[in-house]
Protein backbone atom coordinates (compact mmCIF):
# COMPACT_ATOMS: atom_id res chain seq x y z
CA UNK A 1 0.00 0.00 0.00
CA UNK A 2 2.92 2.36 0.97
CA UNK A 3 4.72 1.93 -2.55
CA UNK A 4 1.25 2.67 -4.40
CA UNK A 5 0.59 5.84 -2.26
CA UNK A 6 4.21 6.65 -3.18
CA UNK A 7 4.10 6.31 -6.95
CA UNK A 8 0.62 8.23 -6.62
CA UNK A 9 2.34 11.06 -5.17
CA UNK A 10 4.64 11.46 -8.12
CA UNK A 11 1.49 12.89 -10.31
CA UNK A 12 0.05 16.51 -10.17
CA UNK A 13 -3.47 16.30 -9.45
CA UNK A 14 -3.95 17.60 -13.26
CA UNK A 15 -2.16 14.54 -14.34
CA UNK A 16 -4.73 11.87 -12.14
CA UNK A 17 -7.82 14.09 -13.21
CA UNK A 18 -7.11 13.69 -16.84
CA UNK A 19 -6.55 9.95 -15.80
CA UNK A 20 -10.10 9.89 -14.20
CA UNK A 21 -11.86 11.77 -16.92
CA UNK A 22 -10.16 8.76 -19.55
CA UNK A 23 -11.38 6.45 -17.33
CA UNK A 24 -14.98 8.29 -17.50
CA UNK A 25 -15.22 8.75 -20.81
CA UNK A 26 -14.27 5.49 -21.82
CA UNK A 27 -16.57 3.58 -19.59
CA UNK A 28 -18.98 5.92 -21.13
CA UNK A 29 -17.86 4.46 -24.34
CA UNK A 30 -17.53 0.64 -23.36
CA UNK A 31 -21.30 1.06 -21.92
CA UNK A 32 -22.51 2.24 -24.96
CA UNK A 33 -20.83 -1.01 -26.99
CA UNK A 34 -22.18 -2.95 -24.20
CA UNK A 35 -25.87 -1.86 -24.55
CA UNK A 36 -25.61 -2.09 -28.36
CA UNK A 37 -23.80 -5.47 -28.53
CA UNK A 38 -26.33 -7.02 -26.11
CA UNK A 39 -29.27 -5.53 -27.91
CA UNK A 40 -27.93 -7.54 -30.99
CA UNK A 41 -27.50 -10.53 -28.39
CA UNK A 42 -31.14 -9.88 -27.12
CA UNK A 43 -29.94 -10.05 -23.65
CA UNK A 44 -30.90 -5.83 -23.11
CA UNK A 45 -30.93 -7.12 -19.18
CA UNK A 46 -27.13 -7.69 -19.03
CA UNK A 47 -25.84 -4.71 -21.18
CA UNK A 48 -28.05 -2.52 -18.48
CA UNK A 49 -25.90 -4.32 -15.75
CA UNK A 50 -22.76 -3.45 -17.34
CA UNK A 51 -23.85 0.14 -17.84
CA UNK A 52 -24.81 -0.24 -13.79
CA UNK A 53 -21.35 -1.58 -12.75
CA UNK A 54 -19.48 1.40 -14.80
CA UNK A 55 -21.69 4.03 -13.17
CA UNK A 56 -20.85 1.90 -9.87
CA UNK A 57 -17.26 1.74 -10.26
CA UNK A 58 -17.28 5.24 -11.60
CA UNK A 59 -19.51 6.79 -8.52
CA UNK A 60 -16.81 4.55 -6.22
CA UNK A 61 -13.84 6.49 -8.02
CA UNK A 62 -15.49 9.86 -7.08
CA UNK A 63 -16.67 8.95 -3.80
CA UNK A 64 -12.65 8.13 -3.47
CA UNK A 65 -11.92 11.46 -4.27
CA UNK A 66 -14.34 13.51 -1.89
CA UNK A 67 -13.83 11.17 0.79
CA UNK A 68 -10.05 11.74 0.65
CA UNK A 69 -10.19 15.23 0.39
CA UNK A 70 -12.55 15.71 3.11
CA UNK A 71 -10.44 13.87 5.26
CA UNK A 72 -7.65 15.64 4.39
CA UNK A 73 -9.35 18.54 5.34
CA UNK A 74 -10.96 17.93 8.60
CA UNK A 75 -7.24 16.93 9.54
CA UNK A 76 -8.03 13.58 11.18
CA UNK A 77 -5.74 12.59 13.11
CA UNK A 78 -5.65 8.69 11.89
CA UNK A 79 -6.32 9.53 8.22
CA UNK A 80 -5.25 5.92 7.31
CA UNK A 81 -7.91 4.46 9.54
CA UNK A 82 -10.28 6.89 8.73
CA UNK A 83 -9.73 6.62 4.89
CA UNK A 84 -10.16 2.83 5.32
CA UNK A 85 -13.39 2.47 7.02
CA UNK A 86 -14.78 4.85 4.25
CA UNK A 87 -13.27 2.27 1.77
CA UNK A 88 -15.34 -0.76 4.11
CA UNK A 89 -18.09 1.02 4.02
CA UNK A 90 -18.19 1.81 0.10
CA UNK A 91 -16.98 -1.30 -0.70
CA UNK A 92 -20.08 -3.26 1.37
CA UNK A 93 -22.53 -1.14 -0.12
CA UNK A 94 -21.14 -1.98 -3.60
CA UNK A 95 -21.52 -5.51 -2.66
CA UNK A 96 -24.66 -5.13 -1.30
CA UNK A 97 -25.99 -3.60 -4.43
CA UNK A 98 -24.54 -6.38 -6.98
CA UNK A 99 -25.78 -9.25 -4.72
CA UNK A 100 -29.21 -7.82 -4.36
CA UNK A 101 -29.18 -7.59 -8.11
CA UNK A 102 -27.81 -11.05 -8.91
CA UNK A 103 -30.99 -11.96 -6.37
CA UNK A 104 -33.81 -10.47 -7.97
CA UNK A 105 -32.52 -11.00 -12.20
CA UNK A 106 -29.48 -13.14 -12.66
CA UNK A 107 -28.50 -11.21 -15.56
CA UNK A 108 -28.93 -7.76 -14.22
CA UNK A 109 -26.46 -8.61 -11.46
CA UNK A 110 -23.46 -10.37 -13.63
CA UNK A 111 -23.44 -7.86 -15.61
CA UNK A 112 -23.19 -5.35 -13.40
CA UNK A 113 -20.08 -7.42 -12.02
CA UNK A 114 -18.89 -7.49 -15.43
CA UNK A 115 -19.12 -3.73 -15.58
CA UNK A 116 -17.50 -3.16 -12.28
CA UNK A 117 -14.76 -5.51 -13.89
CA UNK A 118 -14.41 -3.39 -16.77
CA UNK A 119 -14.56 -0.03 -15.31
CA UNK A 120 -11.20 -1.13 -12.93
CA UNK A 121 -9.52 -2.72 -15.87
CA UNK A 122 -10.02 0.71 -18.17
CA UNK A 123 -8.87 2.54 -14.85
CA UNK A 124 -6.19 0.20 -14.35
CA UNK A 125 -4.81 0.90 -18.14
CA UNK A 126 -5.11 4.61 -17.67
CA UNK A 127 -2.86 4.95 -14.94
CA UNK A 128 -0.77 2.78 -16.49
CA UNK A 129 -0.54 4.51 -19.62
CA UNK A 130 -0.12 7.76 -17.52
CA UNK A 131 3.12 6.59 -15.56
CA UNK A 132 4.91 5.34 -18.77
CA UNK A 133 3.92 8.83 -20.46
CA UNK A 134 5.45 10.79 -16.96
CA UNK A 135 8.35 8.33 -16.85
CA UNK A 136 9.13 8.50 -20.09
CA UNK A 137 9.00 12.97 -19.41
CA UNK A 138 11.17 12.89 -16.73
CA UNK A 139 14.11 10.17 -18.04
């Protein structure tokens, strides 16, 4: 956790905003494919999941964000602890929403998994992408 937070801190927050806004747009983008490729499939139910997990991993991203900063600013004295309750919490009610899902339509719930998949695999890219493009600026 220590070396992520460290390699983190090497970008400017304009640097891991344009990250986030790739990562918006293109789950955008992938949810649109997904709606229109399970249309074809006739199975409407689990492109709508998809486009639920995106918006689910996407609202998780920004909850990241305001959580962090408000903690940051209220100056908590354990920060770390603080920070990861908030993650508990977010993370249970993300779980809570995919498994009530996958309980009332089957298909409506995997894809929603699918999409939260997705939306952490496009994020996963971006930053990616982003620290070869600042290593590359600063060798």
């Amino acid at each position: 956790m220590n070396s992520l937070t460290a390699l983190l801190e090497q970008f400017s927050l304009p640097e891991l905003t344009k990250v986030l806004r790739y990562t918006a747009l293109s789950a955008v983008a992938v949810g649109i494919v997904a709606l229109v490729v399970a249309a074809l499939l006739q199975a409407v139910i689990f492109g709508w999941g998809v486009c639920l997990g995106l918006a689910l991993g996407l609202a998780n991203i920004r909850l990241v964000t305001l959580q962090t900063a408000h903690v940051s600013e209220r100056k908590v004295p354990k920060p770390i602890r603080a920070l990861a309750s908030l993650t508990l919490a977010r993370l249970a009610v993300t779980t809570a929403i995919v498994v009530a899902l996958a309980a009332f339509v089957t298909s409506l719930g995997l894809g929603a998994v699918a999409g939260i998949a997705v939306f952490y695999g496009i994020f996963l890219v971006s930053l990616i992408v982003s620290i070869l493009r600042h290593r590359s600026v600063t060798a």
